[in-house]
C-alpha atoms as a PDB file:
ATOM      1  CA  UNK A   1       1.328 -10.245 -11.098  1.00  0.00           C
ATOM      2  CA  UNK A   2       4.457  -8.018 -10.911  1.00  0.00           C
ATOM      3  CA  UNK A   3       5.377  -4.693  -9.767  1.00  0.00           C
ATOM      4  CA  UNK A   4       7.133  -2.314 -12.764  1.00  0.00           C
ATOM      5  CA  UNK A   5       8.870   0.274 -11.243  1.00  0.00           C
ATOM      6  CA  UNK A   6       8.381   3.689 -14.355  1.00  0.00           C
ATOM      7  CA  UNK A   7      11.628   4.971 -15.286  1.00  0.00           C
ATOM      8  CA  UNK A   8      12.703   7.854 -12.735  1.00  0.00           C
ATOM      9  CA  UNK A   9      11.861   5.387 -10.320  1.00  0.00           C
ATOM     10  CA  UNK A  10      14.343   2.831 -11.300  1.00  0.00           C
ATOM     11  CA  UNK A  11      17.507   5.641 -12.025  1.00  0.00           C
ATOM     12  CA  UNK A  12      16.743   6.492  -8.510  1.00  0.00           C
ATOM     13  CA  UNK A  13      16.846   2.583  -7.326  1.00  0.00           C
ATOM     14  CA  UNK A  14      20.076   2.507 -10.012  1.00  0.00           C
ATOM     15  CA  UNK A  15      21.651   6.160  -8.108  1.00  0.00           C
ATOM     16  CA  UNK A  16      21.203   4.265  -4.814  1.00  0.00           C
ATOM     17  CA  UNK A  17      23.200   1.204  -6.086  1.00  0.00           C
ATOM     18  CA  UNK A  18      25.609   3.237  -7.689  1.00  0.00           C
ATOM     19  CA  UNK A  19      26.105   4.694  -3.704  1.00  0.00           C
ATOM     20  CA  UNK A  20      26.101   1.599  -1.884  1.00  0.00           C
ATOM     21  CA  UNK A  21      28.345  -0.989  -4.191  1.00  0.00           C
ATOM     22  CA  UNK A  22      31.950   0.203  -2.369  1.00  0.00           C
ATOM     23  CA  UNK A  23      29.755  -0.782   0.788  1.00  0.00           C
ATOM     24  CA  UNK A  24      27.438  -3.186   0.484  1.00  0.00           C
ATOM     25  CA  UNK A  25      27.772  -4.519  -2.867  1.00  0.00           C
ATOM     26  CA  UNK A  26      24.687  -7.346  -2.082  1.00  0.00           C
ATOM     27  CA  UNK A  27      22.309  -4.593  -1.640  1.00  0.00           C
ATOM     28  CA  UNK A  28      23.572  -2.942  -4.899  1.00  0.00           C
ATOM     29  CA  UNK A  29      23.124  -5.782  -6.193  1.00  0.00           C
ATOM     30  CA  UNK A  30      19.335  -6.647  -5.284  1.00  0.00           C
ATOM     31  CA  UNK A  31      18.649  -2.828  -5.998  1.00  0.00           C
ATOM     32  CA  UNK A  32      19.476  -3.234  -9.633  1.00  0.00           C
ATOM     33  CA  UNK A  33      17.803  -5.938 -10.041  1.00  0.00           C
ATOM     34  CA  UNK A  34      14.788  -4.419  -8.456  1.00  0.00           C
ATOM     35  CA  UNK A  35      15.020  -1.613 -11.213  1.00  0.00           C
ATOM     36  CA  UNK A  36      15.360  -4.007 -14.169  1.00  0.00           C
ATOM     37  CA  UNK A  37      12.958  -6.591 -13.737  1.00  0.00           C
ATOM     38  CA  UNK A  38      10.812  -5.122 -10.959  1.00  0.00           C
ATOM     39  CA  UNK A  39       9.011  -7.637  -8.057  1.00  0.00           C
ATOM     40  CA  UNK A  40       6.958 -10.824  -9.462  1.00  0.00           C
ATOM     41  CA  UNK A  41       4.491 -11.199  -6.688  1.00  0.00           C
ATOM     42  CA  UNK A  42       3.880 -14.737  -7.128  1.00  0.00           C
ATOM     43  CA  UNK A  43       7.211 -15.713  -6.396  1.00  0.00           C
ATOM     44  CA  UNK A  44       7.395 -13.892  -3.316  1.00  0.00           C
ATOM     45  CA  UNK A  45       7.725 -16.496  -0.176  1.00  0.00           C
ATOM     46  CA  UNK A  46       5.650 -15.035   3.091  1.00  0.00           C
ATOM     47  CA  UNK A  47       7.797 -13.850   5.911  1.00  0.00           C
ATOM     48  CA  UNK A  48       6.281 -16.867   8.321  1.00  0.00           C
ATOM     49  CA  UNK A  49       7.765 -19.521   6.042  1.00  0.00           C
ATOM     50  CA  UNK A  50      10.926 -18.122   6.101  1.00  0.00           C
ATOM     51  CA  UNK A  51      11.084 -17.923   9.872  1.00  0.00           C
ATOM     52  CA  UNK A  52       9.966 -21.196   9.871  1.00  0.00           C
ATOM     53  CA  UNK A  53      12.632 -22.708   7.221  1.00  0.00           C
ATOM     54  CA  UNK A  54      15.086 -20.737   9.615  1.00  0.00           C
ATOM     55  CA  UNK A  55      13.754 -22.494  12.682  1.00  0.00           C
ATOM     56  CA  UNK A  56      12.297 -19.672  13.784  1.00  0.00           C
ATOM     57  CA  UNK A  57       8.930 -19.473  15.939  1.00  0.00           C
ATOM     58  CA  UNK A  58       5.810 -17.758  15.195  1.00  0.00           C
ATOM     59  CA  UNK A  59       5.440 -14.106  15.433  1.00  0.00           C
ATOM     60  CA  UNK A  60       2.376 -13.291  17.456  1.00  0.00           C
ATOM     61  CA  UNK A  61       0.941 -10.215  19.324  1.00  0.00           C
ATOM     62  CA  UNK A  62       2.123 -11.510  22.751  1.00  0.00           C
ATOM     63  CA  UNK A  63       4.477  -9.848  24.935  1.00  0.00           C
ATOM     64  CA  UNK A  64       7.956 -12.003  25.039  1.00  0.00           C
ATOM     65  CA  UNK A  65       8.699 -13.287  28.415  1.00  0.00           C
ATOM     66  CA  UNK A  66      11.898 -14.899  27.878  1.00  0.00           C
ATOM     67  CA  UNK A  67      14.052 -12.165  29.277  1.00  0.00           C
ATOM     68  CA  UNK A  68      11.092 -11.769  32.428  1.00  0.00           C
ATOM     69  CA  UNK A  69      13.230 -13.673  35.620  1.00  0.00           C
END
């Protein structure tokens, strides 16, 4: 499955790459792309395996209490 993105919606993703490149040229960069080939959906890794590749833990609904003395 994959997301198309119709055509004034990718010269507006294109017009905000355009704005960003002097500043953040890796953002301009994954904005183009975005508007050229769209978002394939079954390549898309879920946020919980990329915490976890980063070492990150779980996200849960339960208050933090690693700041609490």
């Amino acid at each position: 499955m994959r997301i198309v993105f119709d055509e004034s919606e990718q010269d507006a993703l294109r017009a905000d790459a355009r704005d960003l490149v002097a500043d953040d040229p890796q953002i301009a960069y994954v904005l183009e792309r975005l508007a050229g080939e769209g978002i394939d959906l079954d390549r898309i890794t879920p946020w919980e395996d990329l915490r976890e590749n980063l070492g990150q833990p779980p996200l849960d609904d339960s208050p933090s209490t690693a700041h609490v003395a």
